[in-house]
PDB file of N, CA and C in Angstrom:
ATOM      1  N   UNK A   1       0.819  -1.199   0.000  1.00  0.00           N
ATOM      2  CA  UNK A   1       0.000   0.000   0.000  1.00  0.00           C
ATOM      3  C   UNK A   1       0.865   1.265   0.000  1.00  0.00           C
ATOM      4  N   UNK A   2       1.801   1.469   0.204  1.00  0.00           N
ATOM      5  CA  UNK A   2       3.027   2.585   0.670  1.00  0.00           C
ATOM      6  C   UNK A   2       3.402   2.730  -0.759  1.00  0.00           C
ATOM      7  N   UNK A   3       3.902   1.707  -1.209  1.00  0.00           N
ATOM      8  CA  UNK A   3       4.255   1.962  -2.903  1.00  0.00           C
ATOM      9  C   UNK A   3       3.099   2.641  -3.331  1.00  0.00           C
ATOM     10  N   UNK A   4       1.974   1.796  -3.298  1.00  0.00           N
ATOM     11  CA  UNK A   4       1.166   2.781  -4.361  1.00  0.00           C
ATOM     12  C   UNK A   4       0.638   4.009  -4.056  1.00  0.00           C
ATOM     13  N   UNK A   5       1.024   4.856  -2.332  1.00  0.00           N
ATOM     14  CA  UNK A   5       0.673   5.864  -2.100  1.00  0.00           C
ATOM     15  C   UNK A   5       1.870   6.968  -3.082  1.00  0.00           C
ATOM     16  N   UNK A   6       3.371   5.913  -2.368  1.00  0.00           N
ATOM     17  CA  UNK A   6       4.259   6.799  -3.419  1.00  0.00           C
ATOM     18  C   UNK A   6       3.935   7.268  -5.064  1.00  0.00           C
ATOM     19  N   UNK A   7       3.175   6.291  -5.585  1.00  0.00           N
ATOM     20  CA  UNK A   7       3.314   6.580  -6.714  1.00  0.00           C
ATOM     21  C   UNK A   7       2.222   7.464  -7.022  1.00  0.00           C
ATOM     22  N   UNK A   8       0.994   7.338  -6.486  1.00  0.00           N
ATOM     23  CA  UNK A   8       0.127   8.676  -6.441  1.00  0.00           C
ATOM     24  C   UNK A   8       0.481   9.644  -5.873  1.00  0.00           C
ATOM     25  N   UNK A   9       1.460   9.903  -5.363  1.00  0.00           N
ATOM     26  CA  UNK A   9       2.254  11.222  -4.692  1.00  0.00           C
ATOM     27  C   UNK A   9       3.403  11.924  -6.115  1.00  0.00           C
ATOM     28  N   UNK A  10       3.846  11.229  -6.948  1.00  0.00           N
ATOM     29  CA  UNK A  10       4.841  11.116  -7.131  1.00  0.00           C
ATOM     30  C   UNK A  10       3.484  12.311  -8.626  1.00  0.00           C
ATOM     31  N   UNK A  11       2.375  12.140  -8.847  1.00  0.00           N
ATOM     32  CA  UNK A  11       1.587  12.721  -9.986  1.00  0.00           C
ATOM     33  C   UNK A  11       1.621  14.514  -9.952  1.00  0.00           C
ATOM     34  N   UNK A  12       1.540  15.296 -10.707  1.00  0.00           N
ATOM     35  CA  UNK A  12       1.172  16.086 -10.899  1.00  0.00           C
ATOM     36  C   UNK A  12      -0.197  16.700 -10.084  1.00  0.00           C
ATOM     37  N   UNK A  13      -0.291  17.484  -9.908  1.00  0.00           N
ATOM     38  CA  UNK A  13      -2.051  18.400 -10.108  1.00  0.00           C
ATOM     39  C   UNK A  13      -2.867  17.944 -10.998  1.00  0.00           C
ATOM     40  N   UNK A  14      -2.574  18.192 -12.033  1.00  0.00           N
ATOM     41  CA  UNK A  14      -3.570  17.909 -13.614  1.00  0.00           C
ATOM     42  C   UNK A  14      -3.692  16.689 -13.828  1.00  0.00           C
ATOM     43  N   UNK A  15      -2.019  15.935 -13.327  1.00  0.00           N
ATOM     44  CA  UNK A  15      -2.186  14.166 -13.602  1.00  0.00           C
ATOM     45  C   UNK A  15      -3.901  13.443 -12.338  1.00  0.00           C
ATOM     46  N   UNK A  16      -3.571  14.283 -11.251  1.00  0.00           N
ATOM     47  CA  UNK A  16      -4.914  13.612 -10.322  1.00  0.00           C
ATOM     48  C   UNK A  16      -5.960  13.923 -10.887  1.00  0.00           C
ATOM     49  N   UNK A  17      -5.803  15.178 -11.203  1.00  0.00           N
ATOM     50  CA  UNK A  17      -7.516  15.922 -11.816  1.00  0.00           C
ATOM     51  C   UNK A  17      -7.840  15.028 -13.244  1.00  0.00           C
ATOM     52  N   UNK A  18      -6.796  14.539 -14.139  1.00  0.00           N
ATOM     53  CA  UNK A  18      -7.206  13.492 -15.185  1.00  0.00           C
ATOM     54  C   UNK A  18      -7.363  12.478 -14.348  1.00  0.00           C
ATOM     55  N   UNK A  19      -6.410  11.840 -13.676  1.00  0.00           N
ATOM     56  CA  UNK A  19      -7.082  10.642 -13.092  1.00  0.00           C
ATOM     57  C   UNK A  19      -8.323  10.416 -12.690  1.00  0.00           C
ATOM     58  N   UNK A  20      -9.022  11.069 -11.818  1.00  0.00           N
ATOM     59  CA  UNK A  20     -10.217  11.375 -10.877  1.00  0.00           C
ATOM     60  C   UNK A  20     -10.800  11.142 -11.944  1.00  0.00           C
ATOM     61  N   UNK A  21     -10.716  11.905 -12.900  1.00  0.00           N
ATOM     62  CA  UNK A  21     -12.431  12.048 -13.531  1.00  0.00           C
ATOM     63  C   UNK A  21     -11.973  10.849 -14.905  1.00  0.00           C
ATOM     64  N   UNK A  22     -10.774  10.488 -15.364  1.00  0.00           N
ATOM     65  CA  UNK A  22     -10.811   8.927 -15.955  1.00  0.00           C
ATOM     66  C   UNK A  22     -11.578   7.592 -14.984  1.00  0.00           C
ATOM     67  N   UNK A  23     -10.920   7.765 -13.953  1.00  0.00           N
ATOM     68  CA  UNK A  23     -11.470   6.500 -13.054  1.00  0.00           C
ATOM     69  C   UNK A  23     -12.725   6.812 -12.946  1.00  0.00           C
ATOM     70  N   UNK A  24     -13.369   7.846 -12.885  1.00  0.00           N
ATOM     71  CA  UNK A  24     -15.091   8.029 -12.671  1.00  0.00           C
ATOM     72  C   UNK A  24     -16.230   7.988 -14.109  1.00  0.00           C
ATOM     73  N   UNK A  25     -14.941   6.928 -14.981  1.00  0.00           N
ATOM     74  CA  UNK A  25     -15.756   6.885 -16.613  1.00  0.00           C
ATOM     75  C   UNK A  25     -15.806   7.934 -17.764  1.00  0.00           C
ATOM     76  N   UNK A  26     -15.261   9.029 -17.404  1.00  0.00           N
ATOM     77  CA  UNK A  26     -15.157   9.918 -18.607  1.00  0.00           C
ATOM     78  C   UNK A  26     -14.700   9.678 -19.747  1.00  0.00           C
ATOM     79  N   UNK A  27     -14.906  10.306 -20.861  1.00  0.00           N
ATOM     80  CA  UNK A  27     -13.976   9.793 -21.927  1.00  0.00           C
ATOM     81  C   UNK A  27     -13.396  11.033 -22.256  1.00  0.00           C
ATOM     82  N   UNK A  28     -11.955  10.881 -22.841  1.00  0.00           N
ATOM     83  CA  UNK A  28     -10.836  11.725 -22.965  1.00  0.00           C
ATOM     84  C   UNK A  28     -11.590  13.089 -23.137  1.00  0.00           C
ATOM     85  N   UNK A  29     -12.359  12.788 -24.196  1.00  0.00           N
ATOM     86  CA  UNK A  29     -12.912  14.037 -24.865  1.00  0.00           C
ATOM     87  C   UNK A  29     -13.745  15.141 -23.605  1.00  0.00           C
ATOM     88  N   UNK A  30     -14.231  14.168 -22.598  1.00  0.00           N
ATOM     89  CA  UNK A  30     -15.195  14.604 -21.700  1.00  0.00           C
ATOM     90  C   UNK A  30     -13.936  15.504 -20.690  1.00  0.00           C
ATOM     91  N   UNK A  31     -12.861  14.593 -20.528  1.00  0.00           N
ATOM     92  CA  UNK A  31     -12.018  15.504 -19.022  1.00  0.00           C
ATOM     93  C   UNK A  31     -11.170  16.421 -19.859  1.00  0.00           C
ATOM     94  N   UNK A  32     -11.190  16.119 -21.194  1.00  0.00           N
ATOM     95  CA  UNK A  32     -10.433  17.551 -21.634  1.00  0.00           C
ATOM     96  C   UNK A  32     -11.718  19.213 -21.644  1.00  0.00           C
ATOM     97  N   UNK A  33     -12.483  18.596 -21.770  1.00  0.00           N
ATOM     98  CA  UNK A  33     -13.835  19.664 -21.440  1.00  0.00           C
ATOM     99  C   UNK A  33     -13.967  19.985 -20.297  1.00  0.00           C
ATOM    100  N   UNK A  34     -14.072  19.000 -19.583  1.00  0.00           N
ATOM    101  CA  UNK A  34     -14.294  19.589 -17.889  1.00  0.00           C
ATOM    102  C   UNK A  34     -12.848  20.444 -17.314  1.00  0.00           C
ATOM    103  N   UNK A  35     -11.712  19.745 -18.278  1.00  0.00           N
ATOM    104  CA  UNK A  35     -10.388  20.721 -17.466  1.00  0.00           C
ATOM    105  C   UNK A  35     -10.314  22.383 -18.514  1.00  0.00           C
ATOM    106  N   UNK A  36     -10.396  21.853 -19.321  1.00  0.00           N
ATOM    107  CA  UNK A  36     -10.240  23.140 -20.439  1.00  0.00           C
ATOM    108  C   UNK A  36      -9.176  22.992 -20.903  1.00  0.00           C
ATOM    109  N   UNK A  37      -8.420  21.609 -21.713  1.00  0.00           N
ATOM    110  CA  UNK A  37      -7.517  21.215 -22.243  1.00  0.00           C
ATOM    111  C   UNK A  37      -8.096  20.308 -23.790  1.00  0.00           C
ATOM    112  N   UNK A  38      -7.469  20.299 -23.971  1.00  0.00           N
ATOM    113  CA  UNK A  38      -7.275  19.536 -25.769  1.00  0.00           C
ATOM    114  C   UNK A  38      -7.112  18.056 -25.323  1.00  0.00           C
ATOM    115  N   UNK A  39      -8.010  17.331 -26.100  1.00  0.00           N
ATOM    116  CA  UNK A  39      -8.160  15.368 -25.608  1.00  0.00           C
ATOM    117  C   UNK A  39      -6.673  14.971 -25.885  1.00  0.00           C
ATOM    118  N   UNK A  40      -5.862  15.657 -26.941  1.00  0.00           N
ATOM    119  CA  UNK A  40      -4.319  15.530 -27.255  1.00  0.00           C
ATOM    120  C   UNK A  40      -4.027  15.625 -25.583  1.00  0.00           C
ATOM    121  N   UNK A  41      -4.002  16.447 -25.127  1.00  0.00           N
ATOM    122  CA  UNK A  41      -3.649  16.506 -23.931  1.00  0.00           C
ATOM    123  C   UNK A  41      -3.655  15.775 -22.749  1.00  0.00           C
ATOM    124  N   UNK A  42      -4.913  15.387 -22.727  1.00  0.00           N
ATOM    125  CA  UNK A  42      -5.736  14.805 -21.938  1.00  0.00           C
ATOM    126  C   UNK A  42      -5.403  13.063 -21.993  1.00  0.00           C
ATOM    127  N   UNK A  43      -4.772  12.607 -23.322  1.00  0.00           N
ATOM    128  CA  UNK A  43      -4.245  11.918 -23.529  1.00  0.00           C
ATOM    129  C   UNK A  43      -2.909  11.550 -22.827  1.00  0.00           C
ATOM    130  N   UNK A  44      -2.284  12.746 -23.096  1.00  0.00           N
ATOM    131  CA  UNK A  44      -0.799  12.859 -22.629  1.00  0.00           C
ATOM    132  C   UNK A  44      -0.467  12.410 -21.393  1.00  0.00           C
ATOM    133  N   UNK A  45      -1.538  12.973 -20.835  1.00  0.00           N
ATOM    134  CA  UNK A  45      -1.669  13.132 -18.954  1.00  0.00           C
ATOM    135  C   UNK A  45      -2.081  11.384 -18.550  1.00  0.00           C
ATOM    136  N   UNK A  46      -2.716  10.868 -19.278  1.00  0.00           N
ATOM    137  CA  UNK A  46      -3.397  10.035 -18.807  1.00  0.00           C
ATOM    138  C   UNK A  46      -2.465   8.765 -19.245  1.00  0.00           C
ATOM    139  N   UNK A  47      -1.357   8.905 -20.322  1.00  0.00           N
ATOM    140  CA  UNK A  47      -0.162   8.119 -20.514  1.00  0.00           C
ATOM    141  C   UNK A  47       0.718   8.068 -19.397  1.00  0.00           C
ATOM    142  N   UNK A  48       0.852   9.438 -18.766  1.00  0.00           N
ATOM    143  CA  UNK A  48       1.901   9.505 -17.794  1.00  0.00           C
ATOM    144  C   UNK A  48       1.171   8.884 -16.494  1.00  0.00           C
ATOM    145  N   UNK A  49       0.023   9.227 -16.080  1.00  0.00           N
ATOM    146  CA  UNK A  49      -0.516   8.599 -14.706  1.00  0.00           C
ATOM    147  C   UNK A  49      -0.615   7.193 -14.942  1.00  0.00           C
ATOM    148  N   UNK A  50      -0.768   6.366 -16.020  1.00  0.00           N
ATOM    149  CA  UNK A  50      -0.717   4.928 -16.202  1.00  0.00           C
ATOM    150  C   UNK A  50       0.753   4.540 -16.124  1.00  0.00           C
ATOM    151  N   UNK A  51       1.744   5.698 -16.470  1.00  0.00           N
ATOM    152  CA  UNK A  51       2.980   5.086 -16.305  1.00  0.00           C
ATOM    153  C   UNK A  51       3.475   5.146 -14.838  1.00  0.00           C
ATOM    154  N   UNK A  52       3.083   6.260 -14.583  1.00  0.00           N
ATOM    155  CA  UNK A  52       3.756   6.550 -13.082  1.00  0.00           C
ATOM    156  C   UNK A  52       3.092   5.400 -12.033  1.00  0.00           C
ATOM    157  N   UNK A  53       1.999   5.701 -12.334  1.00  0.00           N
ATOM    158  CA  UNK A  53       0.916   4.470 -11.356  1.00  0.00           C
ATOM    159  C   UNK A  53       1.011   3.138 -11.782  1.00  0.00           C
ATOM    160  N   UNK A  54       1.731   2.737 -12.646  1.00  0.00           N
ATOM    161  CA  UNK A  54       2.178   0.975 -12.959  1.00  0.00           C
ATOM    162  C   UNK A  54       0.884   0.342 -13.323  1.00  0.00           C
ATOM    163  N   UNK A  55      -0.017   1.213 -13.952  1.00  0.00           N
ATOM    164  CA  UNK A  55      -1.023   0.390 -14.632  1.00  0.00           C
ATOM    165  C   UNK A  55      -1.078  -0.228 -16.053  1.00  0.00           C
ATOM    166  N   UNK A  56      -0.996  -1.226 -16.053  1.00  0.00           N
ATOM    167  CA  UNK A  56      -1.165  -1.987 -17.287  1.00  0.00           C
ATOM    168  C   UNK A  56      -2.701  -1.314 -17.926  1.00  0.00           C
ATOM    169  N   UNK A  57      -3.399  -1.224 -17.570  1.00  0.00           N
ATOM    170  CA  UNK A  57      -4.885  -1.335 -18.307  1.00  0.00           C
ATOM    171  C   UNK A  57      -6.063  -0.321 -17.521  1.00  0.00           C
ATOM    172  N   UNK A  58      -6.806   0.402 -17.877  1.00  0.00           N
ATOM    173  CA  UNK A  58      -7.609   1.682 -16.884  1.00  0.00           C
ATOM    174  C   UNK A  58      -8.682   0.566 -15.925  1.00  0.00           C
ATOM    175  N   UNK A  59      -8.372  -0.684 -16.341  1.00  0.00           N
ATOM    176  CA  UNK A  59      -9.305  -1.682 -14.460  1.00  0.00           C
ATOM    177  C   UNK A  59      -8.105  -1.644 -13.787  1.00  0.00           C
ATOM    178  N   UNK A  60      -6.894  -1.895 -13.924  1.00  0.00           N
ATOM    179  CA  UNK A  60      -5.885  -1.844 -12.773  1.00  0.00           C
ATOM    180  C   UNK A  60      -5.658  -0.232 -12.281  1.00  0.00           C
ATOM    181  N   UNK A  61      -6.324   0.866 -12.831  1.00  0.00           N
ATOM    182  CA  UNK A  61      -5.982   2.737 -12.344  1.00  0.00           C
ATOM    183  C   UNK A  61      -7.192   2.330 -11.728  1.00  0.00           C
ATOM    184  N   UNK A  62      -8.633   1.755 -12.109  1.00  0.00           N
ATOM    185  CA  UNK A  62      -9.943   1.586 -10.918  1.00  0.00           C
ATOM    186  C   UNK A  62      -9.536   1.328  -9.866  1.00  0.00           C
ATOM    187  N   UNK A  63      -8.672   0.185 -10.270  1.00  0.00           N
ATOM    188  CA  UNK A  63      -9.119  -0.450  -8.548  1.00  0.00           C
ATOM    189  C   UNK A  63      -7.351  -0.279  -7.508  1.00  0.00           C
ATOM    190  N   UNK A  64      -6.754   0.242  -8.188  1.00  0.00           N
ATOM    191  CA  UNK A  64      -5.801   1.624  -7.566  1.00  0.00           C
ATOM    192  C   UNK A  64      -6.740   2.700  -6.441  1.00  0.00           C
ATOM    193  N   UNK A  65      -7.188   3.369  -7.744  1.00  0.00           N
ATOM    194  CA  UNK A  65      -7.772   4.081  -7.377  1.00  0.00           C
ATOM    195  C   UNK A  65      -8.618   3.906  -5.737  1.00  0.00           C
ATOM    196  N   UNK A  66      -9.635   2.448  -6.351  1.00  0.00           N
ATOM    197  CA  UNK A  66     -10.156   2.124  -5.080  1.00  0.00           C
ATOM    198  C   UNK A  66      -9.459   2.273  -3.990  1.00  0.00           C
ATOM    199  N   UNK A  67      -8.184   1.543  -3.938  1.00  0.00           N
ATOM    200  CA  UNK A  67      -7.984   1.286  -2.838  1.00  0.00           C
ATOM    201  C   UNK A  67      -6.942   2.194  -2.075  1.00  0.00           C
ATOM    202  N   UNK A  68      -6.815   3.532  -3.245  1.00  0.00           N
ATOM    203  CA  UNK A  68      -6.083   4.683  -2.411  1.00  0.00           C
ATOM    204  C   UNK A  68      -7.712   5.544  -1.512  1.00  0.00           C
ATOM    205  N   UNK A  69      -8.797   4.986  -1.420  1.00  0.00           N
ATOM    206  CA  UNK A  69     -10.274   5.897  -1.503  1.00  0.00           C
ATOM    207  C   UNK A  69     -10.521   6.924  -2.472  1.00  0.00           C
ATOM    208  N   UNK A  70      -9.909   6.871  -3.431  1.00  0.00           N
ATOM    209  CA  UNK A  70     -10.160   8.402  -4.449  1.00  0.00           C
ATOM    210  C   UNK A  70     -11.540   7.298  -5.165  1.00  0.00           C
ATOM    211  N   UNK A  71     -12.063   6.282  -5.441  1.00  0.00           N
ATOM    212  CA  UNK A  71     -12.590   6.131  -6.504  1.00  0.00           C
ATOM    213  C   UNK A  71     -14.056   6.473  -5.732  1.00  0.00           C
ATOM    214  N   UNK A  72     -14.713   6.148  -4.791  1.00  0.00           N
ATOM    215  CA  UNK A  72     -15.876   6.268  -4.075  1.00  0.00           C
ATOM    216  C   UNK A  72     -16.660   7.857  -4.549  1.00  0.00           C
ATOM    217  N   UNK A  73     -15.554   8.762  -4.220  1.00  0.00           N
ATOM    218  CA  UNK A  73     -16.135  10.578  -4.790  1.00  0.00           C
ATOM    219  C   UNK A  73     -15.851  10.327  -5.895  1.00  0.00           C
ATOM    220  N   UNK A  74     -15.290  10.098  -6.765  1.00  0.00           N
ATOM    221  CA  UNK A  74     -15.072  10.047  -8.075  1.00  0.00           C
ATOM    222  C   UNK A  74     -16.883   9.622  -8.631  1.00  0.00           C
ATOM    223  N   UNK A  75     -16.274   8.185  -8.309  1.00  0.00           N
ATOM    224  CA  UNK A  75     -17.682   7.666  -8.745  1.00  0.00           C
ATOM    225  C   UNK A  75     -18.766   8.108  -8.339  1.00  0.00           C
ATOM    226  N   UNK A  76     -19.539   8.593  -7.144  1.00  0.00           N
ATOM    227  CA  UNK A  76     -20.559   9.644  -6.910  1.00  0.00           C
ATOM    228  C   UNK A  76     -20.701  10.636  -7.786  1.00  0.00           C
ATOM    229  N   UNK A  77     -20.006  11.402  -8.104  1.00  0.00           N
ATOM    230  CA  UNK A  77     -20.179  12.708  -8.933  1.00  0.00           C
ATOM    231  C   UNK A  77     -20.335  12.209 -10.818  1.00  0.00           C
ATOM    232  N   UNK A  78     -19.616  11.071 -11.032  1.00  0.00           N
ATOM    233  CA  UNK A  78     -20.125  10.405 -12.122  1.00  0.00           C
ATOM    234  C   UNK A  78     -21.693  10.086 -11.999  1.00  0.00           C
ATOM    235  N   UNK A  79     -22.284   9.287 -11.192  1.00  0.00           N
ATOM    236  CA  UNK A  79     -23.319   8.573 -11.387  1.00  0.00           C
ATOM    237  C   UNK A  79     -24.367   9.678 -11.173  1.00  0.00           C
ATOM    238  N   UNK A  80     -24.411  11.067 -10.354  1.00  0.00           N
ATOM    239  CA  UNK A  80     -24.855  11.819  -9.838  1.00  0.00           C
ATOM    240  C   UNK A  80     -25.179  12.621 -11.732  1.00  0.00           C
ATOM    241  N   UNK A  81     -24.421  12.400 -12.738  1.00  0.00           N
ATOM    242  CA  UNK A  81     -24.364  12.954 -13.668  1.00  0.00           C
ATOM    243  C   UNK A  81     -23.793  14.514 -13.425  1.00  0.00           C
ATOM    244  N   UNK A  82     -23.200  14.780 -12.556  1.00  0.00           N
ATOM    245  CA  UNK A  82     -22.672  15.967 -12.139  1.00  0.00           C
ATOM    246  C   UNK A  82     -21.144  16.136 -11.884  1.00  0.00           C
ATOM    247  N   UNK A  83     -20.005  17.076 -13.098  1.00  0.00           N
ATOM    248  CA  UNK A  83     -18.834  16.709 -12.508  1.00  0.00           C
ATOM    249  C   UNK A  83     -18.343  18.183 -12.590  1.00  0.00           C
ATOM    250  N   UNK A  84     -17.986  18.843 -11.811  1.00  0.00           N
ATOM    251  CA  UNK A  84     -17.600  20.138 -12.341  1.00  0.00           C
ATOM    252  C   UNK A  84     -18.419  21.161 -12.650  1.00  0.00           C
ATOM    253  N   UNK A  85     -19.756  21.389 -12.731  1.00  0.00           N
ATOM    254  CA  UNK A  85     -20.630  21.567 -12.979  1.00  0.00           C
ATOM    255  C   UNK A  85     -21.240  21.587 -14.075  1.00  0.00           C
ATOM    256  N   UNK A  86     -20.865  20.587 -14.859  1.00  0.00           N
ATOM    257  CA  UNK A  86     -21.329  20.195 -15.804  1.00  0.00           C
ATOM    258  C   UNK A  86     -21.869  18.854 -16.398  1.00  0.00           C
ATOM    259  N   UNK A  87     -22.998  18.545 -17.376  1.00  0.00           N
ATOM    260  CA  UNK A  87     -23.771  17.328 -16.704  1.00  0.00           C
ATOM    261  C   UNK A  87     -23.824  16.380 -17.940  1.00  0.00           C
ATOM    262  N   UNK A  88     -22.985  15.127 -18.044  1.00  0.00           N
ATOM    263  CA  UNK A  88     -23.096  14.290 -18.656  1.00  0.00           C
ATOM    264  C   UNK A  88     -24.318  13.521 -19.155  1.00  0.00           C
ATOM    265  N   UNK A  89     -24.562  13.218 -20.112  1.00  0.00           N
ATOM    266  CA  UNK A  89     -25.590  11.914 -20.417  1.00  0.00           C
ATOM    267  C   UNK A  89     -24.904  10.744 -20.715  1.00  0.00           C
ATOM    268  N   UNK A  90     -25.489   9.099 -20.384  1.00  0.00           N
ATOM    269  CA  UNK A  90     -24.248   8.002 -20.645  1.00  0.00           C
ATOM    270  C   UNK A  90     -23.788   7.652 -22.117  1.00  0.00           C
ATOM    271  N   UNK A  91     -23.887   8.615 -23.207  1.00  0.00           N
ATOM    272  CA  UNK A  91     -23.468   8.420 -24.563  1.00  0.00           C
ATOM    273  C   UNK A  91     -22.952   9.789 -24.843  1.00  0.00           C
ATOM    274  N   UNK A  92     -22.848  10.744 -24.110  1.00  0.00           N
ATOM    275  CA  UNK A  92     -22.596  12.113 -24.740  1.00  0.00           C
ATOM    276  C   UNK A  92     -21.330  12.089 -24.352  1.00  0.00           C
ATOM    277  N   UNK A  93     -20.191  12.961 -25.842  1.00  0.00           N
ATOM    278  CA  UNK A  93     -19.025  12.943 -26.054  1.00  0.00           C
ATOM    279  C   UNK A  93     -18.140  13.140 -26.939  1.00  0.00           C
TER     280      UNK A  93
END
């Protein structure tokens, strides 16, 4: 558990704020909207938090996630259709 706190320590600002709202189902296109970045970008970020965080695949950043507690608020504000203040539908993107 210590490793993987290091390695979520070891992220950026922008790398958590992509993380958060990847692990809560967004699609690129969606957290480059909610941050006010380019999905190029959003991409970028989300290469480096899979690298830094030793995830093979975005179910091993879930259940990371889980078990640092970031995924629980994450996922609320997904299902809530509310992220940022702005409001998803489950196909819009």
């Amino acid at each position: 558990m210590q490793a993987l706190r290091e390695c979520y320590a070891s992220l950026s600002r922008r790398e958590r704020e992509v993380m958060a709202l990847v692990v809560a189902g967004l699609l690129n296109k969606q957290v480059g909207s909610e941050l006010g970045i380019s999905e190029i970008t959003v991409k970028a970020h989300r290469g480096q938090v899979m690298q830094k965080m030793k995830a093979e695949c975005l179910a091993d950043l879930v259940k990371m996630a889980g078990r640092l507690g970031l995924a629980s608020g994450s996922k609320s504000l997904f299902e809530s259709g509310r992220v940022g203040g702005r409001r998803y539908g489950p196909h819009e993107g």
